[in-house]
Structures are given as C-alpha cells and as structure tokens.
C-alpha atoms as a PDB file:
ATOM      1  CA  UNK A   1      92.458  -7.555  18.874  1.00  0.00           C
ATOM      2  CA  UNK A   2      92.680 -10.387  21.236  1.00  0.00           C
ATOM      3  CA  UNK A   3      89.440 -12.456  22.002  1.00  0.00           C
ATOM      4  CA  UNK A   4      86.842 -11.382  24.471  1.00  0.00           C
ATOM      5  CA  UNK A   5      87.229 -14.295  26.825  1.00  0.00           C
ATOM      6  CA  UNK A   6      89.994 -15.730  28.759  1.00  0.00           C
ATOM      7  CA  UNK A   7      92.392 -17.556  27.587  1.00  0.00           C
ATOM      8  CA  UNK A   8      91.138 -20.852  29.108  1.00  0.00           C
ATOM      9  CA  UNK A   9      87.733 -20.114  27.442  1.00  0.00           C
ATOM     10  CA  UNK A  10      89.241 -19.856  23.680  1.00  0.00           C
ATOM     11  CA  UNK A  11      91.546 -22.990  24.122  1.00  0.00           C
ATOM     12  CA  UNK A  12      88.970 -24.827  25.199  1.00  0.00           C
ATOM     13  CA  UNK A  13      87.053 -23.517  22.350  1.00  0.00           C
ATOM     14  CA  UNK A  14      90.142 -24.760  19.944  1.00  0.00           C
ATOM     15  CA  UNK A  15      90.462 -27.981  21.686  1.00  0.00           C
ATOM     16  CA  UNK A  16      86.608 -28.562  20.584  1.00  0.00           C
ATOM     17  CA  UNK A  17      87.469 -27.506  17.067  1.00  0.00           C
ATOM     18  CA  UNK A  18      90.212 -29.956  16.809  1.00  0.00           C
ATOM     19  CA  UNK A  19      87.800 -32.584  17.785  1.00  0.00           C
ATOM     20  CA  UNK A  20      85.653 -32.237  14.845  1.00  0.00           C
ATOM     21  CA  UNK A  21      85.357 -34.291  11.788  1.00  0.00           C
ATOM     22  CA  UNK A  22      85.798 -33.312   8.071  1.00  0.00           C
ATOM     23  CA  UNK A  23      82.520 -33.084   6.733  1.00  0.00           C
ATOM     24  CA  UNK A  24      81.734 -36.221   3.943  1.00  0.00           C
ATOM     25  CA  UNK A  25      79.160 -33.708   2.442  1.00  0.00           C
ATOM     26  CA  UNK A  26      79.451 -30.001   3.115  1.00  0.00           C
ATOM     27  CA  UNK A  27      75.808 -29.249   2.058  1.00  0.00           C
ATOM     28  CA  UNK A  28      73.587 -31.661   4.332  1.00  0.00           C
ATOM     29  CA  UNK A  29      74.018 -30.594   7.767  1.00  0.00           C
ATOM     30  CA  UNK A  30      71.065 -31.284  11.172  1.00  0.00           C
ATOM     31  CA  UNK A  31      67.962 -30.073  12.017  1.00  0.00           C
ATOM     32  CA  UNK A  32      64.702 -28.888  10.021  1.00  0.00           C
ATOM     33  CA  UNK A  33      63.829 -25.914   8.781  1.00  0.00           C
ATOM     34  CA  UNK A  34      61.039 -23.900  11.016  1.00  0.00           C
ATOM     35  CA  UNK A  35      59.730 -20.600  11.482  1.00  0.00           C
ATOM     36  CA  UNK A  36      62.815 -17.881  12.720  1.00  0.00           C
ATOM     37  CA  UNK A  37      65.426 -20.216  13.777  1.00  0.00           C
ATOM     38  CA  UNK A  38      68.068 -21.267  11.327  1.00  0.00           C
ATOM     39  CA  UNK A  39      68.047 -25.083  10.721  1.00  0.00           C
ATOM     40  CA  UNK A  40      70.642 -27.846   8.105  1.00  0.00           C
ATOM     41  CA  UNK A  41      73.701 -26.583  10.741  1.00  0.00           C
ATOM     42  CA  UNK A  42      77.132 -27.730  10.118  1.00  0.00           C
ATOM     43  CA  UNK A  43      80.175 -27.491  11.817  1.00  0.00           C
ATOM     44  CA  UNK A  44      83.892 -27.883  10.409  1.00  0.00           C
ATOM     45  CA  UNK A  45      87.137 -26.031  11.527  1.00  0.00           C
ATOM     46  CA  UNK A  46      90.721 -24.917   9.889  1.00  0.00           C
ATOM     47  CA  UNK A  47      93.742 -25.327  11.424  1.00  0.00           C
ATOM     48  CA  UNK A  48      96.178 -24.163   9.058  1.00  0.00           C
ATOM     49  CA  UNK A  49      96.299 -20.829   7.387  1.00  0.00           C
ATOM     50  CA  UNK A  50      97.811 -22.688   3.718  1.00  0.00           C
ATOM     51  CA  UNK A  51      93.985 -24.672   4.518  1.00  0.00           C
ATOM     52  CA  UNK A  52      92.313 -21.020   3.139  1.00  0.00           C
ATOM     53  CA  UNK A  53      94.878 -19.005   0.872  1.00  0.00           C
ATOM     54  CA  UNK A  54      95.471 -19.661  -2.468  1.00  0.00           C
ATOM     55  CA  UNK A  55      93.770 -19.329  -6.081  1.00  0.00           C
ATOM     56  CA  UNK A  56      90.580 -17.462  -5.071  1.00  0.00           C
ATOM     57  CA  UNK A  57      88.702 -19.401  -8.453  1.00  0.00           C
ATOM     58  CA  UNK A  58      89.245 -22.682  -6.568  1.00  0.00           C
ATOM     59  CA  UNK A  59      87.940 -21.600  -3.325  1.00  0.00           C
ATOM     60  CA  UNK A  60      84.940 -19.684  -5.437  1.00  0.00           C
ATOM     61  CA  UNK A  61      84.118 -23.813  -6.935  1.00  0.00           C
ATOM     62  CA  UNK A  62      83.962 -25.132  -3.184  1.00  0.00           C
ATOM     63  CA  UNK A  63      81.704 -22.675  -1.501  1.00  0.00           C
ATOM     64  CA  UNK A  64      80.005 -19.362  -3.412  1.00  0.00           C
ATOM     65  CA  UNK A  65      77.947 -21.697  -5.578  1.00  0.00           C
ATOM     66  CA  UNK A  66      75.382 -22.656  -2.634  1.00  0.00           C
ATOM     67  CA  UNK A  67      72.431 -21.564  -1.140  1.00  0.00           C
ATOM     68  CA  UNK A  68      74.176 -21.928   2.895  1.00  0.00           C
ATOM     69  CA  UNK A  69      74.719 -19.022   4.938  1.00  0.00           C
ATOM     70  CA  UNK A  70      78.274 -19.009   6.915  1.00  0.00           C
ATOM     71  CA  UNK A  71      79.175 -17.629   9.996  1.00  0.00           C
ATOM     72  CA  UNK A  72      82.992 -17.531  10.605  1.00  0.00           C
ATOM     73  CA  UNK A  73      84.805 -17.513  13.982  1.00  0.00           C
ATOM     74  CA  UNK A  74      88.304 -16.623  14.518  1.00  0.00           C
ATOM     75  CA  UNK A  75      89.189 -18.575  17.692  1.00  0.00           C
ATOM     76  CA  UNK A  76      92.969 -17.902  16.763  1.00  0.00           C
ATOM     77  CA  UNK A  77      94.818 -16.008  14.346  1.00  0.00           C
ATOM     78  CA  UNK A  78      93.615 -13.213  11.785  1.00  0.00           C
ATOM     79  CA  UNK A  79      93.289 -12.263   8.581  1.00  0.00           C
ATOM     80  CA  UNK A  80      91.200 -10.217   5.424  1.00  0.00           C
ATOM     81  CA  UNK A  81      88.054 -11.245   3.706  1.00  0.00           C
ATOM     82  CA  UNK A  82      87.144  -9.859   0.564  1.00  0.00           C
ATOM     83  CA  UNK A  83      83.140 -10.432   0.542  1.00  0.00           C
ATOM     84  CA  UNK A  84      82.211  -9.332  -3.395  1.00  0.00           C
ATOM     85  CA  UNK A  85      83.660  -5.614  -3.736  1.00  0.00           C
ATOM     86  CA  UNK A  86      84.544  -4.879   0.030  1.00  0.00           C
ATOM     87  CA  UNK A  87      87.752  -6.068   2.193  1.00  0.00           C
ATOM     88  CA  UNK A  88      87.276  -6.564   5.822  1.00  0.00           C
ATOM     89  CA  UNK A  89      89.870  -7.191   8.702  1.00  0.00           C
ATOM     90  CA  UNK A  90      88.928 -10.370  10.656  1.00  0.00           C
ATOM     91  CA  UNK A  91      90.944 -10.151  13.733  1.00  0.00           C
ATOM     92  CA  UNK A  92      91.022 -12.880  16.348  1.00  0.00           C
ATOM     93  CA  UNK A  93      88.114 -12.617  18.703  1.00  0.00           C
ATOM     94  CA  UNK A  94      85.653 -11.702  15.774  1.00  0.00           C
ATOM     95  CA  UNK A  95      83.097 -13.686  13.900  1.00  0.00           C
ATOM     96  CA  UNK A  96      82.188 -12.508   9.993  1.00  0.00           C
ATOM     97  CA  UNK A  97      79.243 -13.574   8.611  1.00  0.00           C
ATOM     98  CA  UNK A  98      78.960 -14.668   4.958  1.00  0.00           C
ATOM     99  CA  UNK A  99      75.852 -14.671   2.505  1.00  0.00           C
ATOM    100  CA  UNK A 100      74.371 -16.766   0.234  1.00  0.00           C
ATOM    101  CA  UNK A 101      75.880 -17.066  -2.742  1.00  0.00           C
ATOM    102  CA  UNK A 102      78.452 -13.887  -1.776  1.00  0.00           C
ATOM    103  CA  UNK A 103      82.221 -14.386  -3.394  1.00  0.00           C
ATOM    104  CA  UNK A 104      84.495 -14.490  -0.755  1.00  0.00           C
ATOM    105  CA  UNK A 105      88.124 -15.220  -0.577  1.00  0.00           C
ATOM    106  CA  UNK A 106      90.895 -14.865   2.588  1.00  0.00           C
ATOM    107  CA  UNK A 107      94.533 -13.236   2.441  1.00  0.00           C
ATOM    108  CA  UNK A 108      96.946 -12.141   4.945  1.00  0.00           C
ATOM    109  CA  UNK A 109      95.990 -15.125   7.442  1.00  0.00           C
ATOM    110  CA  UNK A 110      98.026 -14.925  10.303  1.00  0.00           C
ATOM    111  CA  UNK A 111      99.752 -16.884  11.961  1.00  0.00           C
ATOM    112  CA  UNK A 112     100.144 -20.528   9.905  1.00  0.00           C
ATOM    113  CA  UNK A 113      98.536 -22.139  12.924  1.00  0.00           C
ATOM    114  CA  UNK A 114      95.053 -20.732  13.499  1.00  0.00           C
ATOM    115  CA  UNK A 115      91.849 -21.770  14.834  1.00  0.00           C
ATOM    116  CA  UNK A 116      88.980 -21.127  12.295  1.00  0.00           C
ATOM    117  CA  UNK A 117      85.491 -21.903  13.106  1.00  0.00           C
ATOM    118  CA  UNK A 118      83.018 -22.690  10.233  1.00  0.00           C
ATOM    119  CA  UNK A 119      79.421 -22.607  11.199  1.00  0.00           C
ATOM    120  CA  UNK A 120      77.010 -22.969   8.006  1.00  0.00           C
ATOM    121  CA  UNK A 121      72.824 -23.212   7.981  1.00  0.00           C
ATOM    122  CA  UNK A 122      70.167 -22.585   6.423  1.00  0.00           C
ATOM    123  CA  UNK A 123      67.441 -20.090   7.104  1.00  0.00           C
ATOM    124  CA  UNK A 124      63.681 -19.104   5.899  1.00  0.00           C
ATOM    125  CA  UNK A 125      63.545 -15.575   7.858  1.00  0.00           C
ATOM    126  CA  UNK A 126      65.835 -13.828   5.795  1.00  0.00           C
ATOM    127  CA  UNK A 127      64.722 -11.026   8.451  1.00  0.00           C
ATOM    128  CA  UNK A 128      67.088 -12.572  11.686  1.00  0.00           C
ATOM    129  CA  UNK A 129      70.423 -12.572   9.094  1.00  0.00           C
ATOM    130  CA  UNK A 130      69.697  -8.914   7.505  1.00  0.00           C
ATOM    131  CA  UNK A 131      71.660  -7.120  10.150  1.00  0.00           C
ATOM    132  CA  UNK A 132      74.435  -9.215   9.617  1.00  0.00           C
ATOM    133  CA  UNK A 133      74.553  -8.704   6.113  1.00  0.00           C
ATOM    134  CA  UNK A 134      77.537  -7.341   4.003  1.00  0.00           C
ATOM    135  CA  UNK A 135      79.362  -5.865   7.404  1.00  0.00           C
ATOM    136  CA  UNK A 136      82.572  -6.177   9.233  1.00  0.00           C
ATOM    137  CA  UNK A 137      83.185  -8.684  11.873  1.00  0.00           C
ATOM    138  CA  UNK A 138      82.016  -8.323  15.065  1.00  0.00           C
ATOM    139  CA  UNK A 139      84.032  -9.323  18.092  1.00  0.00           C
ATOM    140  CA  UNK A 140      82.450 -11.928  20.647  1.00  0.00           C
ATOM    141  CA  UNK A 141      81.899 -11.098  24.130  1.00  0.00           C
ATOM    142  CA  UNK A 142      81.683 -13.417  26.807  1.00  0.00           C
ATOM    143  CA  UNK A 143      78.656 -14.300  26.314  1.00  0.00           C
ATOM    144  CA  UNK A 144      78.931 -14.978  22.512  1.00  0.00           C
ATOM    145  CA  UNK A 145      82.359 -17.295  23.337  1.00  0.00           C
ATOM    146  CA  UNK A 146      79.907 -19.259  26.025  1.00  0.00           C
ATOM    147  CA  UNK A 147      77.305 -19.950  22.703  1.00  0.00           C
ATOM    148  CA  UNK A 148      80.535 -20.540  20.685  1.00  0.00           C
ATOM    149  CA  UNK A 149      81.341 -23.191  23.099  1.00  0.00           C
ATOM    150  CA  UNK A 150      77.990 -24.546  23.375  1.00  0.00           C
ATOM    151  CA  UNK A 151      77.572 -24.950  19.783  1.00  0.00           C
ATOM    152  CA  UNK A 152      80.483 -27.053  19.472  1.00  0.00           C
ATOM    153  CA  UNK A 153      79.946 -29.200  22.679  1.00  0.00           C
ATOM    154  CA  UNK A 154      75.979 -29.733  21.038  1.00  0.00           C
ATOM    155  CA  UNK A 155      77.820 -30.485  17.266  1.00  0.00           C
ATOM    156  CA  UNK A 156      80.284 -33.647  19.311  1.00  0.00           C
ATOM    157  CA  UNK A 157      77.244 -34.785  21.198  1.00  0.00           C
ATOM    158  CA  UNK A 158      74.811 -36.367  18.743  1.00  0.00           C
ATOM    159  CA  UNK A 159      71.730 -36.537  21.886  1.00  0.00           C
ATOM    160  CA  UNK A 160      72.271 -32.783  22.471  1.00  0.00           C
ATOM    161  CA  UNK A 161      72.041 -31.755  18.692  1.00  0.00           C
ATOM    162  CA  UNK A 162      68.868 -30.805  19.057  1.00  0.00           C
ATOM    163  CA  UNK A 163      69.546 -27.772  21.334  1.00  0.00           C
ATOM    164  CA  UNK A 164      72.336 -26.566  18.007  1.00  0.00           C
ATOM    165  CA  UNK A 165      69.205 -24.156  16.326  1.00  0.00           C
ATOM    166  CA  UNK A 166      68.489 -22.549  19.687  1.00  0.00           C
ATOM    167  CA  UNK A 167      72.422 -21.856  20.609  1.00  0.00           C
ATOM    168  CA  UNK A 168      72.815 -20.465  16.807  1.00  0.00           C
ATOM    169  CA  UNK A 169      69.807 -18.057  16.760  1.00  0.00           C
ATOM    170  CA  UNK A 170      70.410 -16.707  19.954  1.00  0.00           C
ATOM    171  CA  UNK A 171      74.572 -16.036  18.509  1.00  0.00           C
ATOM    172  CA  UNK A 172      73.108 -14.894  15.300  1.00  0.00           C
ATOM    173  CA  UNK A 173      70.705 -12.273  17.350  1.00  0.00           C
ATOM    174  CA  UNK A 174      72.956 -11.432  19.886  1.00  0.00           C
ATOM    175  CA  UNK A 175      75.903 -10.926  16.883  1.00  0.00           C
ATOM    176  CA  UNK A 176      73.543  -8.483  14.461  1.00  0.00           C
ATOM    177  CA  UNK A 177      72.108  -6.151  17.458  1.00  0.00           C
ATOM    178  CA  UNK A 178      76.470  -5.466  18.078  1.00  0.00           C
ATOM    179  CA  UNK A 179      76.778  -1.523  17.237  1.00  0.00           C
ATOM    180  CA  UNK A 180      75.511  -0.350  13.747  1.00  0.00           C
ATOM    181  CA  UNK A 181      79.033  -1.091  11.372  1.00  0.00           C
ATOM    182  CA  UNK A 182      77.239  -0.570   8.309  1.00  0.00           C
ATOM    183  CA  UNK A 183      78.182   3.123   9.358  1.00  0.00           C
ATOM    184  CA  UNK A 184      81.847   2.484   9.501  1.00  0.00           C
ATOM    185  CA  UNK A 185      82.272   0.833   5.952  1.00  0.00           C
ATOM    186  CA  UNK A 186      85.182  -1.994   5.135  1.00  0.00           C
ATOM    187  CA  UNK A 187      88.326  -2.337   7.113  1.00  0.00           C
ATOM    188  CA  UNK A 188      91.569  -3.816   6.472  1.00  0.00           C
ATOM    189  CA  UNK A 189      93.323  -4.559   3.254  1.00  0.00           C
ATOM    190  CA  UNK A 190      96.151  -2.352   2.030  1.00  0.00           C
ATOM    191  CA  UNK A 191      95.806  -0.630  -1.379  1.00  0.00           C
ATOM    192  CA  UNK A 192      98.433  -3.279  -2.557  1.00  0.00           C
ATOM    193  CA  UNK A 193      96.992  -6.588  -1.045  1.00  0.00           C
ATOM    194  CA  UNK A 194      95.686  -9.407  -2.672  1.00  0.00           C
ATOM    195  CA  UNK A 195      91.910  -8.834  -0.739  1.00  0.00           C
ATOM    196  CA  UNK A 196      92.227  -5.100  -2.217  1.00  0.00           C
ATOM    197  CA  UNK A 197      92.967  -6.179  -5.641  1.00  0.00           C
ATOM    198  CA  UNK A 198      89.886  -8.619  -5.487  1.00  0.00           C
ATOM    199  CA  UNK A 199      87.728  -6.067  -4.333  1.00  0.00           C
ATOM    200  CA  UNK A 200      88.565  -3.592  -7.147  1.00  0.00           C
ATOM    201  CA  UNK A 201      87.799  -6.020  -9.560  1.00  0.00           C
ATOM    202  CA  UNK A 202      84.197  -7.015  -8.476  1.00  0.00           C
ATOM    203  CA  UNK A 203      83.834  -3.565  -7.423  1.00  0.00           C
ATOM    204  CA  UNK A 204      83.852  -2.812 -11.309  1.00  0.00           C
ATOM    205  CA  UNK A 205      82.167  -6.086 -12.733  1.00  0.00           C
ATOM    206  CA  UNK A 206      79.913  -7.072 -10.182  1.00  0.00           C
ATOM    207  CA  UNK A 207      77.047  -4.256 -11.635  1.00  0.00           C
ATOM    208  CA  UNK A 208      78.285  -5.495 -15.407  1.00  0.00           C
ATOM    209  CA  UNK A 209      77.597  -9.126 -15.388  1.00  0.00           C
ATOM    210  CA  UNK A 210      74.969  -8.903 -17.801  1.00  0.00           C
ATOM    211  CA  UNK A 211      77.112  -6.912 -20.396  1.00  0.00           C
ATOM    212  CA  UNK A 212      80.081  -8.548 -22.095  1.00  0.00           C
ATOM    213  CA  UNK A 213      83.299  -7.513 -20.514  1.00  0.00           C
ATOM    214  CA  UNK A 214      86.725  -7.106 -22.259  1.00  0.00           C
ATOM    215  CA  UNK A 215      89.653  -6.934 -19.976  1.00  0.00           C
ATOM    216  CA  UNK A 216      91.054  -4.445 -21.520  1.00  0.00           C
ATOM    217  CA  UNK A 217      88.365  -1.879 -20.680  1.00  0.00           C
ATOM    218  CA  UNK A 218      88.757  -3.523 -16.854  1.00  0.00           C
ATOM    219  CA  UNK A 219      92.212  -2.491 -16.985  1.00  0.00           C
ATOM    220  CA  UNK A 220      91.557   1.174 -17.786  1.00  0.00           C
ATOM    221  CA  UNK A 221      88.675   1.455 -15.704  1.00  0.00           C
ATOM    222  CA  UNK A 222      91.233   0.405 -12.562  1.00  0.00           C
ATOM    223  CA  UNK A 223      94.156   3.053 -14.331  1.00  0.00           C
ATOM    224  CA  UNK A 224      96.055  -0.189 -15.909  1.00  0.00           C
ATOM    225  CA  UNK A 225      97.502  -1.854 -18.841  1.00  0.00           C
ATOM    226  CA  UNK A 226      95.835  -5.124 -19.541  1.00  0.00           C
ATOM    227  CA  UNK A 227      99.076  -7.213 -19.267  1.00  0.00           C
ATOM    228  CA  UNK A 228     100.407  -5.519 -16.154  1.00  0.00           C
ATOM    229  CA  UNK A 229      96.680  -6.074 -14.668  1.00  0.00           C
ATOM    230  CA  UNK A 230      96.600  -9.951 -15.436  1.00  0.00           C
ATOM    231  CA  UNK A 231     100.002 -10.073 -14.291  1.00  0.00           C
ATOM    232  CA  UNK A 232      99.562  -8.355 -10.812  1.00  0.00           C
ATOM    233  CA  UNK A 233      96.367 -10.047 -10.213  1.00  0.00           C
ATOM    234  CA  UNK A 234      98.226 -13.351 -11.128  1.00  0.00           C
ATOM    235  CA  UNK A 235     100.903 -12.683  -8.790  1.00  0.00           C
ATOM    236  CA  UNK A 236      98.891 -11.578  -5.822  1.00  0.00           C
ATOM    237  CA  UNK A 237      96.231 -14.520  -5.938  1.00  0.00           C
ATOM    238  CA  UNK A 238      97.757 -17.676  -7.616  1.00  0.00           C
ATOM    239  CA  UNK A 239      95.133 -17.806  -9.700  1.00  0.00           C
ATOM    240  CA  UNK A 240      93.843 -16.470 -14.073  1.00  0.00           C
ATOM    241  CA  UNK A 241      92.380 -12.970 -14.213  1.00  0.00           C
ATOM    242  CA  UNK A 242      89.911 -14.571 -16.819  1.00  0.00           C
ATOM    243  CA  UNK A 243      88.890 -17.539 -14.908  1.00  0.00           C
ATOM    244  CA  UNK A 244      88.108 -15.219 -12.208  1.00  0.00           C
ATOM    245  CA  UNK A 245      85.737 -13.388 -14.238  1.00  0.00           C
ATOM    246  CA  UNK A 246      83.951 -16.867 -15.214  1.00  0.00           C
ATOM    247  CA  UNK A 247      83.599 -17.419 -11.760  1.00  0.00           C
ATOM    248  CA  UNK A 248      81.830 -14.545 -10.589  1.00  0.00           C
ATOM    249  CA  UNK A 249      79.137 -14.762 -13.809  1.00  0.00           C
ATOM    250  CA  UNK A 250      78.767 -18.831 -12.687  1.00  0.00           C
ATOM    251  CA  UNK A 251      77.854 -17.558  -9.145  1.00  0.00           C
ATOM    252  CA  UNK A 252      75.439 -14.838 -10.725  1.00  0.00           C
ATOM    253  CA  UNK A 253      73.914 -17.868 -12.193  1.00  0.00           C
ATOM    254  CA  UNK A 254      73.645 -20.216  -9.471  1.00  0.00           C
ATOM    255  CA  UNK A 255      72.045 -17.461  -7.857  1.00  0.00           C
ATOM    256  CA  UNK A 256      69.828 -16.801  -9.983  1.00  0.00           C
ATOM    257  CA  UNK A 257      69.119 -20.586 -11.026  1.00  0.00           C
ATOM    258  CA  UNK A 258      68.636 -21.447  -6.717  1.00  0.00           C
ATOM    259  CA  UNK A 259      65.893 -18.068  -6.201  1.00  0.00           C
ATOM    260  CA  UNK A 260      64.183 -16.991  -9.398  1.00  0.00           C
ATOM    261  CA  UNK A 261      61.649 -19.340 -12.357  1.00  0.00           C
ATOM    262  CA  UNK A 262      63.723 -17.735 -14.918  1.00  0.00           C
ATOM    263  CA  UNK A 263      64.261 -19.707 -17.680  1.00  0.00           C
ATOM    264  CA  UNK A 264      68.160 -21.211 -18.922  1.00  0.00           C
ATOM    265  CA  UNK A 265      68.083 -18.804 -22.055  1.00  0.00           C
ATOM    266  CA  UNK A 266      67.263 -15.787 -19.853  1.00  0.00           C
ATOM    267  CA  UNK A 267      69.951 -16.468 -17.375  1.00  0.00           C
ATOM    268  CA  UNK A 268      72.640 -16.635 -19.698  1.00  0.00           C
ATOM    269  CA  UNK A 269      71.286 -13.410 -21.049  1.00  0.00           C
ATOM    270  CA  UNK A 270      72.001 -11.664 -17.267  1.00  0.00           C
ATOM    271  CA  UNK A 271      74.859 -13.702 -17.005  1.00  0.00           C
ATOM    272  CA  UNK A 272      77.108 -12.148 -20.011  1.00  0.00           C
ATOM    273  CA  UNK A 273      77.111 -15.130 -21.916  1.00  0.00           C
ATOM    274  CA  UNK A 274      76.614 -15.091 -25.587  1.00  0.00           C
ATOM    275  CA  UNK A 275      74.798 -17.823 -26.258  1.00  0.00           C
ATOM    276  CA  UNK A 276      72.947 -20.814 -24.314  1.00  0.00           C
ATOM    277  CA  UNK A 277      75.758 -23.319 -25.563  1.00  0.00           C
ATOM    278  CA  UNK A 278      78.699 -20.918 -24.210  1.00  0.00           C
ATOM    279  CA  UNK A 279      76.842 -20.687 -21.251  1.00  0.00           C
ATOM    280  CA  UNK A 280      76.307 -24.513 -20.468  1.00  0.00           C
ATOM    281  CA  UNK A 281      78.929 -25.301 -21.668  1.00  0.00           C
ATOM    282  CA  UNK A 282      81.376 -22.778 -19.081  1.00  0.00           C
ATOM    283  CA  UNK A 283      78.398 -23.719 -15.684  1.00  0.00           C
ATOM    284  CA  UNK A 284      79.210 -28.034 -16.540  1.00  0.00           C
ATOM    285  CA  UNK A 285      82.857 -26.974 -16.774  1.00  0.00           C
ATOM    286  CA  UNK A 286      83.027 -24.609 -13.336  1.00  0.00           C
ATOM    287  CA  UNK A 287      79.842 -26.657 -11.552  1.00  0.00           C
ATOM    288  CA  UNK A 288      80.165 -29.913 -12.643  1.00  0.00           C
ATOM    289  CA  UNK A 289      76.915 -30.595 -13.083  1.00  0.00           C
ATOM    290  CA  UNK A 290      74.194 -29.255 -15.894  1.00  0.00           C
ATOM    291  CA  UNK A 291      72.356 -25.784 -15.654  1.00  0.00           C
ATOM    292  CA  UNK A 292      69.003 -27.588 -15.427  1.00  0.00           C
ATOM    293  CA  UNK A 293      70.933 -30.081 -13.073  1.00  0.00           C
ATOM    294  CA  UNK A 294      71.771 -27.709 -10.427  1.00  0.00           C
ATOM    295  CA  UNK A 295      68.281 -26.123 -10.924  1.00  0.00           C
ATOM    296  CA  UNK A 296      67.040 -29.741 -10.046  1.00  0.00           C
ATOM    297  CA  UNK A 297      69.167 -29.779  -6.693  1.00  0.00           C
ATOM    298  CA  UNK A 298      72.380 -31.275  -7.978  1.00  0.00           C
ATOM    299  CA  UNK A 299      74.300 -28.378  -6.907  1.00  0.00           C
END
C-alpha cells in the first residue's frame, strides 16, 4: 500500500526524520502528564531495515521492559510485527501502535532503506489508547500525514514543543476512530516466517507464565520435536529458544513490578520462577538492575 499523501508530503516527512537526533535516554522524553492528553513524548527514527531485525531477545532488553506507549509510522518501506501472539503486516503508509509492556519484534522489513518513525509517550487515560490496542495498522490519510509532519516540525523546534501533546492526541484520536479492525484479526506473516514462528510461541506460553514450562511439551503442543523446534526458531530469529522464554517471564515481571503492590516473592510465583533467588538472579541478568531496583524507578 503506498502512503496516503503525495509524494512531496512523505519526503518531506523523511527529510524531518533524518534530521532528528539519537535519543541520550530513550525513557525521559517532554511535556507533563495532564488529564486526556498523552505527555513524556519522544521522537527517534530508523533508517535502515538491519537497524530493527535480528535476535528478537535483544530487541525484547531495549524496549518491552517499560512503561511507554509507541506509536510507529512507516514513512517508507514495510514490514511484519509480531505484537505478543499476533503477526501484523505494516505496510508503508500505516502507523501500528504498541502497548505497554507488549513483546514486539519486526521481520520481513522491506526495502534496506526505510523511513521508520518512532513516536513514544506516556499517558494517564488509558481510555484515548484502548481503541488502538492490540490491532493492525492503520493507514494515514492526509490529514494524519499533516499531524505526522507537525509532530516532527514541533520535536526540531524546541519553542514549539509545547504544541507536541495537542498534535499527538488529536493523531492518536483521529488513528483509533479508523474502521473497527479488531473485526478483521492479524494480517501478514506466512505460516513459515520468522513473525509467525514468534507468534506461535507466545501464543502457547503467554497464558502459562506462571506454570513451569519444559520445551519439550512446547514442541508437541506446536506438532514438533524439541531439537527441530530450537533449531528452526534459531534459524529464523538469530536468537536461543530458551532465552526467549526468559524474556517474555522478565517482561511479565516488569509488568507486574511497574502496575501492581505485589510483593518480590509473589511475582516470581506468577512469573514461573522457582524460587526468589532464580528469579533475581535471571531479572539483574536480563534488566540490569535489581527487582526492587526497577520497582524503585531504575528501570
């Protein structure tokens, strides 16, 4: 699908993405948190398709451990998403939006040059992001490209940043009241691509975090051997089977660390882990910082 704008519209678009800096922190971002409209905004943008693929784990360590919600533009180029047990097509034109705390990896990004627009914030009414959640891209009219544009020319110019919570909210409103997609279910991935082989696997943990998990009984719950499985999963991502599996019961816990009083002991409990020490242990390891730590705001 080609964008919803001319083409002068999306390069200029691009030529603002290219202008913007590599964030020094990727969780501090501008503007206070009030009432409806989402506030903390930052901007980045990916160039480079090689910038995205890879061992799912490692992108897992960089951004499903946060609070931040994430809307994604496709300026240029296209690709699949895997958001926890679904795959979605992002085509160019379209913007996907991403959840707190929500695994999500990329495949199939085409071409190597691309135009990705990365627009995360934070927001108290839960209520304005709810239609967005868990749902295919949607594709930007010309309207939406005009807010696009806005939001970028606000994020170069420090004395217009003010105006970035008003441009978002309005894209974020306009963006959930597209259509109704939650009708039309996933789109994209091939039964043999790397997004579709990610998906299967949550698709059978996700609801068994809490419950130790052998790989074996993975395997034969997805109509596999265990060494072909670790193999093929291997192959298709770059990245450990097992490690994968650690990283979706560390984002259970961040989760649950970030929204609920429960205490360490009970977390490792809904976590899968077998003990308080495994668990600590395995969140220092993935997180970097302590349980308790990251409970504190270190995460």
């Amino acid at each position: 699908m080609k964008p919803s704008a001319d083409n002068h519209d999306v390069t200029e678009i691009c030529r603002l993405a290219a202008q913007i800096p590599e964030p020094t922190n990727f969780f501090q971002g501008v503007g206070d948190l009030s009432g409806i409209l989402p506030g903390k905004i930052l901007c980045f943008a990916r160039r480079h398709a090689s910038e995205l693929l890879g061992n799912p784990t490692q992108q897992a360590q960089q951004t499903d451990q946060h609070h931040r919600c994430v809307l994604l533009v496709a300026a240029r180029g296209s690709g699949q998403l895997c958001l926890d047990a679904d795959t979605f097509a992002l085509d160019e034109g379209q913007a996907q939006f991403i959840s707190p705390f929500q695994f999500h990896s990329y495949a199939a990004i085409e071409p190597e040059e691309i135009c990705w627009i990365f627009i995360t914030f934070e927001i108290l009414s839960l209520a304005e992001i709810e239609p967005l959640r868990s749902c295919p891209s949607r594709p930007l009219g010309p309207t939406e490209w005009m807010l696009v544009r806005e939001l970028l020319q606000c994020w170069l110019c420090e004395d217009r940043r003010s105006l970035l919570a008003h441009h978002l909210g309005l894209l974020l409103r306009r963006l959930g009241a597209i259509g109704s997609p939650r009708l039309s279910g996933p789109a994209g991935g091939s039964p043999n691509s790397e997004a579709d082989l990610i998906a299967r696997v949550n698709s059978y943990v996700l609801p068994r975090l809490d419950q130790p998990l052998r790989l074996k009984q993975l395997a034969q719950a997805l109509g596999d051997s265990e060494s072909h499985l670790r193999a093929k999963f291997r192959l298709r991502t770059g990245g450990s089977l097992g490690r994968h599996l650690r990283q979706l019961r560390l984002q259970k816990a961040c989760r649950l660390l970030h929204t609920t009083a429960l205490n360490i002991t009970e977390i490792a409990d809904r976590c899968g882990f077998d003990s308080v020490y495994s668990f600590s242990k395995t969140f220092k390891t993935g997180c970097g910082v302590s349980p308790r730590a990251y409970r504190r705001g270190a995460g």
